[in-house]
Protein backbone atom coordinates (compact mmCIF):
# COMPACT_ATOMS: atom_id res chain seq x y z
CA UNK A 1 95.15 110.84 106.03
CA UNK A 2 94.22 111.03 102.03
CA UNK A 3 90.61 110.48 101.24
CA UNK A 4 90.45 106.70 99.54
CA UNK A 5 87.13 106.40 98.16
CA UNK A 6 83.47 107.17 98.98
CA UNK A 7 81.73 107.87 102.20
CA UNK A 8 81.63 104.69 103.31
CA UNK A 9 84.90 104.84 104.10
CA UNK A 10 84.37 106.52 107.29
CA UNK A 11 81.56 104.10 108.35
CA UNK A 12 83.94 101.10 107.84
CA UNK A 13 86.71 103.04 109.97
CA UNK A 14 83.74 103.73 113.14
CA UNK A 15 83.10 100.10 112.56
CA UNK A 16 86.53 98.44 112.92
CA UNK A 17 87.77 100.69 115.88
CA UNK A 18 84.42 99.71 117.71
CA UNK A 19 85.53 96.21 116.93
CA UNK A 20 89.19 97.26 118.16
CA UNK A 21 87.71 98.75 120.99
CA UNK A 22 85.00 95.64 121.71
CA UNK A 23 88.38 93.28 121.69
CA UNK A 24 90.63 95.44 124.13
CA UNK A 25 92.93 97.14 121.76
CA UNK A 26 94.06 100.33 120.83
CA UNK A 27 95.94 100.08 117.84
CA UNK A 28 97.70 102.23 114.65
CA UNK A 29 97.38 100.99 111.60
CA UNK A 30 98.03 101.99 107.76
CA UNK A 31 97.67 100.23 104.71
CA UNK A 32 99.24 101.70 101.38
CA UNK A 33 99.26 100.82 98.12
CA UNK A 34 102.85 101.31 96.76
CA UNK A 35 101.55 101.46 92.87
CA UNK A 36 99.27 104.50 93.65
CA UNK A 37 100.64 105.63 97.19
CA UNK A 38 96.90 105.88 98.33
CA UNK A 39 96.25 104.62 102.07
CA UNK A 40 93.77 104.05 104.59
CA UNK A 41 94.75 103.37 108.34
CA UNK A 42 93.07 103.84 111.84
CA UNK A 43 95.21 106.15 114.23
CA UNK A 44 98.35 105.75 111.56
CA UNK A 45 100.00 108.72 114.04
CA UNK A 46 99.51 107.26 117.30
CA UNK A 47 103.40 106.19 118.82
CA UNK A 48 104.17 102.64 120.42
CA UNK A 49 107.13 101.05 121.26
CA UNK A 50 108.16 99.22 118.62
CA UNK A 51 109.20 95.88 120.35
CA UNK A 52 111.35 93.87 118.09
CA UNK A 53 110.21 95.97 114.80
CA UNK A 54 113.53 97.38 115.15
CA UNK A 55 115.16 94.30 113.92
CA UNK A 56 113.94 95.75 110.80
CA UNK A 57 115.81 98.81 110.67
CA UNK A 58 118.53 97.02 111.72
CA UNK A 59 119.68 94.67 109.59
CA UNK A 60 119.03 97.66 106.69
CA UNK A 61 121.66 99.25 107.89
CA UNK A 62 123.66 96.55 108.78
CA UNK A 63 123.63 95.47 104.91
CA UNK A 64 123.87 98.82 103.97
CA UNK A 65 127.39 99.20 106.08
CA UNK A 66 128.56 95.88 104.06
CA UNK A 67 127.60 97.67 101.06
CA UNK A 68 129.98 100.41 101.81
CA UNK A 69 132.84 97.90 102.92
CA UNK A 70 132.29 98.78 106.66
CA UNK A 71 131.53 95.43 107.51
CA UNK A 72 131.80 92.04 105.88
CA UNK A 73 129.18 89.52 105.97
CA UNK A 74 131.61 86.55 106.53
CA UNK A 75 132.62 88.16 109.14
CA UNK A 76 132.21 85.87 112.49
CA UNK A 77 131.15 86.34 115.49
CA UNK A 78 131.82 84.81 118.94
CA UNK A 79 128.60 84.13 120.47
CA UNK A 80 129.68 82.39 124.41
CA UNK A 81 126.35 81.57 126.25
CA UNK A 82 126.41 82.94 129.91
CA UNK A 83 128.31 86.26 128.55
CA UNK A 84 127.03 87.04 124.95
CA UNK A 85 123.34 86.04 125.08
CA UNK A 86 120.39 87.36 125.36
CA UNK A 87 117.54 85.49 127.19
CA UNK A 88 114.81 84.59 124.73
CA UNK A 89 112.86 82.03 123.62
CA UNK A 90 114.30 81.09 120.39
CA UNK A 91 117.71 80.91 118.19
CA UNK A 92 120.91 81.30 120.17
CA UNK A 93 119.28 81.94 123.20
CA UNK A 94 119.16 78.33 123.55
CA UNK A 95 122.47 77.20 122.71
CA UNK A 96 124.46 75.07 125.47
CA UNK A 97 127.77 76.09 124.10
CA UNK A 98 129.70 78.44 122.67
CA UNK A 99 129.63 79.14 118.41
CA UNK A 100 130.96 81.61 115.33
CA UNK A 101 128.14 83.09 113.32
CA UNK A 102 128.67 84.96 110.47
CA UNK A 103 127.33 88.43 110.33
CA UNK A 104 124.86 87.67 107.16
CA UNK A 105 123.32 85.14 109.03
CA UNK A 106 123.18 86.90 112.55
CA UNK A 107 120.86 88.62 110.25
CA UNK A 108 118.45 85.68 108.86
CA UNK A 109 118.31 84.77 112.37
CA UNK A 110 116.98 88.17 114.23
CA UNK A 111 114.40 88.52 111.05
CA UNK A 112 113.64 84.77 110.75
CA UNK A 113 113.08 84.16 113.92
CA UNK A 114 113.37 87.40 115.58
CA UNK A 115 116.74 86.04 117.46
CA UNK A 116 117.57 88.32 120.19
CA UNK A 117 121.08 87.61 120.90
CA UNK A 118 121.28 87.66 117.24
CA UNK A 119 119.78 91.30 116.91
CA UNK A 120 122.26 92.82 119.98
CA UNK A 121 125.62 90.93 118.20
CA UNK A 122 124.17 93.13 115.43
CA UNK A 123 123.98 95.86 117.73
CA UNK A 124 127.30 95.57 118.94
CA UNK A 125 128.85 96.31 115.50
CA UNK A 126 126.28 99.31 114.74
CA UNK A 127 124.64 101.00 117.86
CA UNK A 128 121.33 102.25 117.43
CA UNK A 129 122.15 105.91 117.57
CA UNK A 130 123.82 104.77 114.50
CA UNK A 131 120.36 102.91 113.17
CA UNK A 132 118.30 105.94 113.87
CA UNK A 133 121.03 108.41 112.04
CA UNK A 134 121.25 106.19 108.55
CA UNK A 135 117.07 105.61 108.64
CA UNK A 136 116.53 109.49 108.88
CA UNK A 137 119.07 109.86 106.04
CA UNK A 138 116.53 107.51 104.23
CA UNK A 139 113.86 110.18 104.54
CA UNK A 140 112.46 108.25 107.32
CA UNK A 141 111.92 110.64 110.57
CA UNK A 142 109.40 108.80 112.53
CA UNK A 143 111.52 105.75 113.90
CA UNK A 144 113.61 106.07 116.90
CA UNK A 145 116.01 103.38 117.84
CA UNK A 146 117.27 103.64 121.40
CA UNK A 147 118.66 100.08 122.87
CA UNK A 148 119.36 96.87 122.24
CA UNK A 149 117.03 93.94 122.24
CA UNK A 150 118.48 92.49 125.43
CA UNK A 151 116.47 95.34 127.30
CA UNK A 152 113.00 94.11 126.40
CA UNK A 153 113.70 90.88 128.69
CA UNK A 154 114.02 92.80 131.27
CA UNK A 155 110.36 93.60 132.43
CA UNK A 156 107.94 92.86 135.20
CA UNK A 157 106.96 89.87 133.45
CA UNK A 158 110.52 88.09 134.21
CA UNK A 159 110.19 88.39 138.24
CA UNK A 160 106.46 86.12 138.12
CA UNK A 161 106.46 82.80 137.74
CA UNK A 162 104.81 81.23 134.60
CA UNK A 163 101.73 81.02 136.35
CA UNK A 164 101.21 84.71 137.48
CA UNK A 165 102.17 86.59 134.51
CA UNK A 166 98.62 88.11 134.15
CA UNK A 167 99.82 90.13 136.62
CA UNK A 168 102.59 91.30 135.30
CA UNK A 169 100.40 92.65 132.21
CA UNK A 170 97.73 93.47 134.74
CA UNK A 171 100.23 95.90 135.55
CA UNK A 172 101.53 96.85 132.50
CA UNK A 173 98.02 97.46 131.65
CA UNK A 174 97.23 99.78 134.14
CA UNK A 175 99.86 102.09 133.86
CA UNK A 176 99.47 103.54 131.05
CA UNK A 177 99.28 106.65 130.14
CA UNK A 178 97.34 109.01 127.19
CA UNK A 179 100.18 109.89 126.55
CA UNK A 180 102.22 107.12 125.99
CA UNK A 181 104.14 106.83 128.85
CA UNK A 182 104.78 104.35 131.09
CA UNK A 183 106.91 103.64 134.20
CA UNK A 184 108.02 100.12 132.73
CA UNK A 185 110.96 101.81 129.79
CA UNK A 186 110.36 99.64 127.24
CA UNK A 187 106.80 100.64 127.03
CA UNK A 188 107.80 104.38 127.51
CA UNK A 189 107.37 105.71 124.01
CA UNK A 190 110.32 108.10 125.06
CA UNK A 191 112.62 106.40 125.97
CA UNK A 192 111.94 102.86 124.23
CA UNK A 193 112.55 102.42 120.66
CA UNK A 194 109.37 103.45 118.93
CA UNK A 195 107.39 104.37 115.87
CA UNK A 196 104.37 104.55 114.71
CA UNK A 197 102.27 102.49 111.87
CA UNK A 198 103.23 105.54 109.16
CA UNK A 199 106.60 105.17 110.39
CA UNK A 200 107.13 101.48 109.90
CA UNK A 201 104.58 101.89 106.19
CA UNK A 202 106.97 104.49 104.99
CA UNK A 203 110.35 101.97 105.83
CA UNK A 204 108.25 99.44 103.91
CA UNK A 205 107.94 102.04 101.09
CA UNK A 206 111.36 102.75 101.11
CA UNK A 207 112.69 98.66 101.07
CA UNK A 208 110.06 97.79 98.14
CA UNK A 209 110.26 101.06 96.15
CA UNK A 210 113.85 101.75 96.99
CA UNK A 211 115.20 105.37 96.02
CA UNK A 212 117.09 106.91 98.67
CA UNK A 213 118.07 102.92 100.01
CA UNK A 214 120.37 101.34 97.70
CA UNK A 215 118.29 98.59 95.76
CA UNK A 216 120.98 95.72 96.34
CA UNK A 217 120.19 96.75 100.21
CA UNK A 218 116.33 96.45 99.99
CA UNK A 219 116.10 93.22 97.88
CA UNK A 220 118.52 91.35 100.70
CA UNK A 221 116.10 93.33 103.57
CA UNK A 222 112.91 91.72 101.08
CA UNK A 223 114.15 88.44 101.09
CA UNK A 224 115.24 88.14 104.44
CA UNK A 225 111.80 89.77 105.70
CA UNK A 226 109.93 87.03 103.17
CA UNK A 227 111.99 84.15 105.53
CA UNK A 228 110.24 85.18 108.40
CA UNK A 229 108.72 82.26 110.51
CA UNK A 230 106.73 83.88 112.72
CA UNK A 231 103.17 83.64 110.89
CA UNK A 232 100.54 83.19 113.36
CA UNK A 233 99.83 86.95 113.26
CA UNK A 234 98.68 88.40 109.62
CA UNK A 235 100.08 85.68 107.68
CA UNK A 236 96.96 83.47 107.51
CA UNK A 237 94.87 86.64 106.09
CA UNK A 238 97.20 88.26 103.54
CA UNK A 239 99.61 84.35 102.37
CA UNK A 240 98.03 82.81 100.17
CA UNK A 241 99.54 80.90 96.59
CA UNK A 242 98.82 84.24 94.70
CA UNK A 243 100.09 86.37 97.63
CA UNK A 244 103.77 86.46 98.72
CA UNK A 245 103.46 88.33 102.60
CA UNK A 246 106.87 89.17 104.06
CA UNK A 247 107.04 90.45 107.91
CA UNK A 248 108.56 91.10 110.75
CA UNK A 249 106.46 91.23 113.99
CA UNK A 250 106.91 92.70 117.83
CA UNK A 251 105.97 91.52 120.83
CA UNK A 252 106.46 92.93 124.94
CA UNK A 253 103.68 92.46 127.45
CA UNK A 254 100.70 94.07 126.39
CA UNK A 255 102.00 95.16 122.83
CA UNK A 256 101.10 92.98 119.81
CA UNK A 257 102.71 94.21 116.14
CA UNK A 258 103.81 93.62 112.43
CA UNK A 259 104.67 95.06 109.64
CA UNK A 260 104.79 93.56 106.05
CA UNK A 261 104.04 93.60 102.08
CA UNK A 262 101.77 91.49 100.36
CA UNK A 263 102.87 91.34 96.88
CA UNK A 264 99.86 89.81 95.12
CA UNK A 265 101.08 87.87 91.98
CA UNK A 266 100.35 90.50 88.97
CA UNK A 267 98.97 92.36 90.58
CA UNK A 268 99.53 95.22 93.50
CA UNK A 269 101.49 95.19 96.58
CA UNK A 270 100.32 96.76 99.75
CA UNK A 271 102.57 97.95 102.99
CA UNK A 272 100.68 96.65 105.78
CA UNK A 273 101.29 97.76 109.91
CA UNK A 274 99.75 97.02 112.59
CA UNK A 275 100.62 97.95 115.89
CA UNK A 276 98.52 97.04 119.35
CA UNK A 277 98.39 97.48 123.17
CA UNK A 278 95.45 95.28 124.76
CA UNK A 279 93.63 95.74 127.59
CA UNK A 280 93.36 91.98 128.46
CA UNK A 281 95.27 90.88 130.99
CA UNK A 282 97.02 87.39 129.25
CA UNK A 283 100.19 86.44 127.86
CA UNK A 284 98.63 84.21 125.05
CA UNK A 285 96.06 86.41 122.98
CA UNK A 286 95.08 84.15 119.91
CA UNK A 287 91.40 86.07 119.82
CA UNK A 288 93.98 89.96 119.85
CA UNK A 289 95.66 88.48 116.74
CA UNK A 290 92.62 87.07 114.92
CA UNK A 291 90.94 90.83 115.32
CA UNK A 292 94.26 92.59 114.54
CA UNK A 293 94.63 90.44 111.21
CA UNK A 294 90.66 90.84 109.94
CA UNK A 295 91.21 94.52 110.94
CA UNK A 296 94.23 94.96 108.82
CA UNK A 297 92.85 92.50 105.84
CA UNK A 298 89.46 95.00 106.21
CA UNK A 299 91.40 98.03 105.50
CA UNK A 300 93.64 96.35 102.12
CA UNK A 301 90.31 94.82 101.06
CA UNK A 302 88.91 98.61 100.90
CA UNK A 303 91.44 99.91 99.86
CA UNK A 304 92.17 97.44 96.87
CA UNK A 305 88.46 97.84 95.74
CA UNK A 306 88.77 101.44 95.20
CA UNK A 307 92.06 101.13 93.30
CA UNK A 308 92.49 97.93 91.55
CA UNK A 309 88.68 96.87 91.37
CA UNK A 310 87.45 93.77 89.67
CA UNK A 311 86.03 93.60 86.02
């Protein structure tokens, strides 16, 4: 990782991962600047599944096929609950009876509100061998996509009741390995889709300072990513009315992530990811996604001083 400013750099990094550490998470994260390309992260290397990140990814190269005329965005799609769906808690998931959705907004809906079934009707028309291929065309090596979204409900945490899913992530928890793998797939950083926080920073890169994407194709990805609903994460420490933040997050048992800009209003933007496993054995981790948000605000806040600092 580049050097970003004085010594004290290092004592803030020894600080946060003992606060990381004091909360029950491991964790990668990087924060960039995309004026200066300058960073700062905590374990930026370190390889998770990536969870619904993917959705990401995606629905770039889902508007990048329509770009090229391989797909059409009016196109519509039967979506017939009981053969189509897949389980989740939100979006068509839900839906009692069968409906058409058009491609373009099969695509608000897995970003928005990280719609499964959504996502793997994506899938169906662009496999995620596919994905992977067009994102390493990008420049982008460090993201793997391997299967649909519909996999990730299918983990110890479906066969416990409501009441005695701590033990499914008591499990989770305690098989895992140095590293990285896991008997559970989708936490298996080989065979799971996966990246790691430089991974998912230099996608951001590439969607807000487009070169090898085609612009038209990032702006839709930007706007789509700046609908996202899901804010309880970073949101409340990088939104603001002089800060636009658009994200995508990811979520499976004991992993806890997002990924997003904050484009401050005339002033920088910084790529922002944050990806966590906790140690805790609990479904509903409010305190996890407090500490994951001050860590990640910590980092742009040192970062932005030795850059951009105040007069």
């Amino acid at each position: 990782m580049r050097q970003t400013g004085p010594v004290n750099t290092e004592a803030l990094l020894a600080r946060l991962r003992d606060e990381l550490d004091e909360g029950g998470l491991r964790g990668s994260f990087l924060v960039r600047d995309l004026g200066t390309g300058r960073e700062i992260g905590i374990e930026p290397d370190l390889e998770f599944p990536a969870a619904s990140l993917v959705k990401v990814p995606l629905v770039a190269v889902t508007q990048d096929r329509i770009r090229r005329g391989e797909l059409d965005g009016a196109q519509q799609v039967e979506i017939e609950p009981g053969r189509t769906v897949t389980s989740g808690p939100t979006g068509l998931a839900r839906f009692r009876h069968p409906a058409r959705v058009a491609v373009d907004d099969l695509m608000y809906l897995a970003v928005a509100i990280s719609d499964g079934t959504a996502a793997d009707a994506l899938f169906a028309l662009t496999p995620p061998a596919e994905v992977t291929r067009t994102v390493r065309d990008w420049g982008i090596t460090g993201i793997a996509v391997r299967h649909p979204v519909g996999e990730l409900s299918d983990t110890p945490a479906e066969r416990f009741s409501a009441g005695e899913v701590h033990l499914a992530h008591s499990l989770a928890i305690g098989a895992v390995t140095e590293g990285q793998g896991h008997p559970v797939p989708q936490l298996d950083v080989s065979r799971a889709s996966a990246g790691s926080a430089r991974a998912f920073t230099d996608l951001l890169t590439a969607l807000w300072t487009p070169s090898k994407v085609d612009p038209d194709v990032a702006a839709r990805v930007r706007t789509l990513m700046g609908e996202n609903l899901l804010r309880q994460r970073l949101a409340p420490d990088f939104a603001s009315d002089a800060a636009r933040w658009s994200s995508k997050t990811g979520t499976l048992l004991i992993l806890r992530h997002e990924i997003g800009v904050v484009d401050h209003v005339g002033g920088p933007s910084f790529a922002v990811a944050a990806l966590t496993e906790s140690r805790v054995p609990a479904a509903v981790q409010p305190e996890a996604e407090i500490l994951m948000a001050r860590v990640a605000r910590a980092l742009r806040d040192h970062l932005r001083a030795q850059d951009h600092p105040r007069r």
